[in-house]
C-alpha atoms as a PDB file:
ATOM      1  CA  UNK A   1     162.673 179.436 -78.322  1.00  0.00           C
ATOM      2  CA  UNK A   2     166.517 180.222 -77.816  1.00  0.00           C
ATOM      3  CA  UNK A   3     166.134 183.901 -77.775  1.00  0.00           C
ATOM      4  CA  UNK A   4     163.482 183.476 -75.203  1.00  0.00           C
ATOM      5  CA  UNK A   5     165.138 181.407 -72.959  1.00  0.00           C
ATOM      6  CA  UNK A   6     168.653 183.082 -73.167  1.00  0.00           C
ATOM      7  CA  UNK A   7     165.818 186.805 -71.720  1.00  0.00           C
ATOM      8  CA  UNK A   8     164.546 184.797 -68.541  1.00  0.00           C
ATOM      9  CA  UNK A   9     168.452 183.988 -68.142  1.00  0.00           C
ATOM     10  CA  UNK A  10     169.550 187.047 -68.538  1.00  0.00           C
ATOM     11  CA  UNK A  11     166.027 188.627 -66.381  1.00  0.00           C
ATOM     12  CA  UNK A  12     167.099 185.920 -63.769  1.00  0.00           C
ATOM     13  CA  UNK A  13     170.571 187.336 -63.608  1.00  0.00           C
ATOM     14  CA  UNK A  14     169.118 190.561 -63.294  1.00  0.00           C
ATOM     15  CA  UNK A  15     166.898 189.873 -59.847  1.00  0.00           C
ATOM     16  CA  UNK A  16     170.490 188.856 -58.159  1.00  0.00           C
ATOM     17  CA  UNK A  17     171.896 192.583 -58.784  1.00  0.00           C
ATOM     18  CA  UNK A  18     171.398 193.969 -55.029  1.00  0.00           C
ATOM     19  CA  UNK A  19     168.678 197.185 -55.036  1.00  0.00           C
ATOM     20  CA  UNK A  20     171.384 199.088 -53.412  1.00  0.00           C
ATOM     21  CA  UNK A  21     173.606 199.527 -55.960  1.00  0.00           C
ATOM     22  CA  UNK A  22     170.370 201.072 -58.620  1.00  0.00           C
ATOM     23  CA  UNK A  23     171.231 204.677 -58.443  1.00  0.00           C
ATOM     24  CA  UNK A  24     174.833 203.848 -59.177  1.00  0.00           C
ATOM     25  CA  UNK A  25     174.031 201.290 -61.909  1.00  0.00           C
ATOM     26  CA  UNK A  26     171.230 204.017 -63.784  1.00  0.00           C
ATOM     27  CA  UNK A  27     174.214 206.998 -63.583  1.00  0.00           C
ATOM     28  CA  UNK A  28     177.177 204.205 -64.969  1.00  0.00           C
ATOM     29  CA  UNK A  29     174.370 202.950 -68.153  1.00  0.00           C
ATOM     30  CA  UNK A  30     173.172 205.725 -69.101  1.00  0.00           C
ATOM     31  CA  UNK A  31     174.102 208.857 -71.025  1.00  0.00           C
ATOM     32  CA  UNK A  32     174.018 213.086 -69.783  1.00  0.00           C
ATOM     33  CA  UNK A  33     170.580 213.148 -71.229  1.00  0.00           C
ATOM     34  CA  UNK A  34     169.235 209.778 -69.504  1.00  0.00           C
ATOM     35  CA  UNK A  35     169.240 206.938 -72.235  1.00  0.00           C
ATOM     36  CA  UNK A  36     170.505 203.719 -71.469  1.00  0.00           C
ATOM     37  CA  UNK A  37     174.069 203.508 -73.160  1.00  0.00           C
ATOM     38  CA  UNK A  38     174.716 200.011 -71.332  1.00  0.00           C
ATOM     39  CA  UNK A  39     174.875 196.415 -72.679  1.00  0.00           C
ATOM     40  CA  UNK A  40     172.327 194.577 -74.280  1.00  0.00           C
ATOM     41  CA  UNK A  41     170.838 191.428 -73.163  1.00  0.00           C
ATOM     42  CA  UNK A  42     172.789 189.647 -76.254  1.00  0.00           C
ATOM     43  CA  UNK A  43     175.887 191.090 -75.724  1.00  0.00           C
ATOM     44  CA  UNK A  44     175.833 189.998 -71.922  1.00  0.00           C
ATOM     45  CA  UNK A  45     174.164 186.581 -72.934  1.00  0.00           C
ATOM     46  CA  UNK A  46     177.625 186.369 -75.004  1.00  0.00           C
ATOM     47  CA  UNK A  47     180.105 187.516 -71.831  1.00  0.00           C
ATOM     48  CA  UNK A  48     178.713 184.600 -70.274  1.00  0.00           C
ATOM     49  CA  UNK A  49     178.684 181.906 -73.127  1.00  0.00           C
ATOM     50  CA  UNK A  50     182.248 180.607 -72.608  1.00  0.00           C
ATOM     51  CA  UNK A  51     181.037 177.130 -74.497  1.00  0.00           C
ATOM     52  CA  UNK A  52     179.855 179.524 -77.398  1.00  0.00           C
ATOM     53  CA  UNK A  53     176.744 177.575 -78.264  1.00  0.00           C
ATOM     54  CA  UNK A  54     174.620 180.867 -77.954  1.00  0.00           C
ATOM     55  CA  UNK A  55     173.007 179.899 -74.766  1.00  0.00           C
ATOM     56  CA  UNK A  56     174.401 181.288 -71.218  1.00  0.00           C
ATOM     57  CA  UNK A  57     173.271 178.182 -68.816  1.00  0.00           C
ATOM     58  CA  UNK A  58     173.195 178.357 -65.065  1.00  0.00           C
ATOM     59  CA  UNK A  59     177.366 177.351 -64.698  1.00  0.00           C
ATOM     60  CA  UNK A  60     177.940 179.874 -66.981  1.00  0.00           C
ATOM     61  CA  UNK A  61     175.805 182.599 -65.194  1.00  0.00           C
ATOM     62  CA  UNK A  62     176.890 181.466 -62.183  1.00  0.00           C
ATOM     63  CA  UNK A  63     180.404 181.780 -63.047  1.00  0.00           C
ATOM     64  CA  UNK A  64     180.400 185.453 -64.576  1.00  0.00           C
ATOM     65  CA  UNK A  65     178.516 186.621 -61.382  1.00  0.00           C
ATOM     66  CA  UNK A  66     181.215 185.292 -58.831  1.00  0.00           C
ATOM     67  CA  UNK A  67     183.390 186.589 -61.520  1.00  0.00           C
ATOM     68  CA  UNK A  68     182.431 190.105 -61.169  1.00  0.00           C
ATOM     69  CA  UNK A  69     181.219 190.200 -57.761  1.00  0.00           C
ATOM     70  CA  UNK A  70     183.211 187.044 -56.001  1.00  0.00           C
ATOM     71  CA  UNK A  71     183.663 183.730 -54.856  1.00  0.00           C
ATOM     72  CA  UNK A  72     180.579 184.209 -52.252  1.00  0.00           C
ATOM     73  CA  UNK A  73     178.179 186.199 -54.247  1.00  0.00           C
ATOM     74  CA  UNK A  74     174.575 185.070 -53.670  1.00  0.00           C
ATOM     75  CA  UNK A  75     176.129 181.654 -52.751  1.00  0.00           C
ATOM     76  CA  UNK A  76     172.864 180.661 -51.571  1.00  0.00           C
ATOM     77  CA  UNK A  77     170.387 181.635 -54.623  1.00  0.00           C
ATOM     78  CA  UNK A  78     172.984 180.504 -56.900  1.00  0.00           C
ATOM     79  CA  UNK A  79     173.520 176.945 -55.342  1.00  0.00           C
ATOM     80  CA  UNK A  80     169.525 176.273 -54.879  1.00  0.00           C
ATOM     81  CA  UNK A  81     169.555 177.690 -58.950  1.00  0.00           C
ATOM     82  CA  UNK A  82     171.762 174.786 -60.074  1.00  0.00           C
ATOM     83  CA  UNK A  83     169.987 172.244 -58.212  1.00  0.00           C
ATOM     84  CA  UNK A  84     166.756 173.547 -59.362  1.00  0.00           C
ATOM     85  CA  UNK A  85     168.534 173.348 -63.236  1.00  0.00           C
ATOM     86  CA  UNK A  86     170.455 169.785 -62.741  1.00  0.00           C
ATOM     87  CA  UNK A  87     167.078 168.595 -62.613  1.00  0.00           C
ATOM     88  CA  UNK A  88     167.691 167.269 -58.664  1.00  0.00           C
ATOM     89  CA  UNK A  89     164.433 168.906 -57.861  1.00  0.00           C
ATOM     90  CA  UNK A  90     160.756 168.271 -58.039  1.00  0.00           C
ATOM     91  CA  UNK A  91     158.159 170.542 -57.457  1.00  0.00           C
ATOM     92  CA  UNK A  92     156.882 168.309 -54.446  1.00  0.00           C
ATOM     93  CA  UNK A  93     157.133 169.817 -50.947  1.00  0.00           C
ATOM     94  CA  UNK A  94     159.030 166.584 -49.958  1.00  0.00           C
ATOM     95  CA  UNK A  95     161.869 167.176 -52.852  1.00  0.00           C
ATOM     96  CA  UNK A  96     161.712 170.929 -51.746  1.00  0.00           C
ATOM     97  CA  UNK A  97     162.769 170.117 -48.330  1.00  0.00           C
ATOM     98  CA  UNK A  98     166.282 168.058 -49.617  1.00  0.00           C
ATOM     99  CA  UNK A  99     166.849 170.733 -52.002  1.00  0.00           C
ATOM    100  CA  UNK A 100     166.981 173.454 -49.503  1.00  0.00           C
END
């Protein structure tokens, strides 16, 4: 259950990375011959784990994103992301509406 939640982290993470940057990210991870020489999902799950309990959670996340790409980055996503994790949201539309 761990493993599976520390993916949809880490595939979470991976939906912030702007589609700009793609071409640049493919040539920097991967090798002459085109296999992927970058990180694996573990080895970023542990970059993030500052607590070391094997699970990256959202402050954690949060923190090696602004970390890497600044104080600002995806301020938006990444606040309505830690309400949606504090548990301060419901999945009614009148919740949605405060949580926004």
């Amino acid at each position: 259950m761990r493993q599976i939640l520390q993916i949809c982290m880490y595939l979470a993470g991976l939906g912030l990375v702007p589609m700009a940057h793609a071409e640049d990210m493919l040539g920097y991870l991967t090798d002459k011959d085109g296999k992927y020489i970058g990180p694996t999902v573990e080895e970023n799950v542990a970059k993030m784990d500052t607590d070391k309990n094997g699970f990256a959670d959202v402050d954690e996340v949060r923190a090696f994103l602004q970390l890497k790409h600044g104080k600002d980055y995806q301020k938006n996503v990444l606040d309505r992301w830690l309400v949606a994790a504090k548990g301060a949201s419901c999945g009614t539309n009148f919740a949605k509406d405060l949580a926004n």
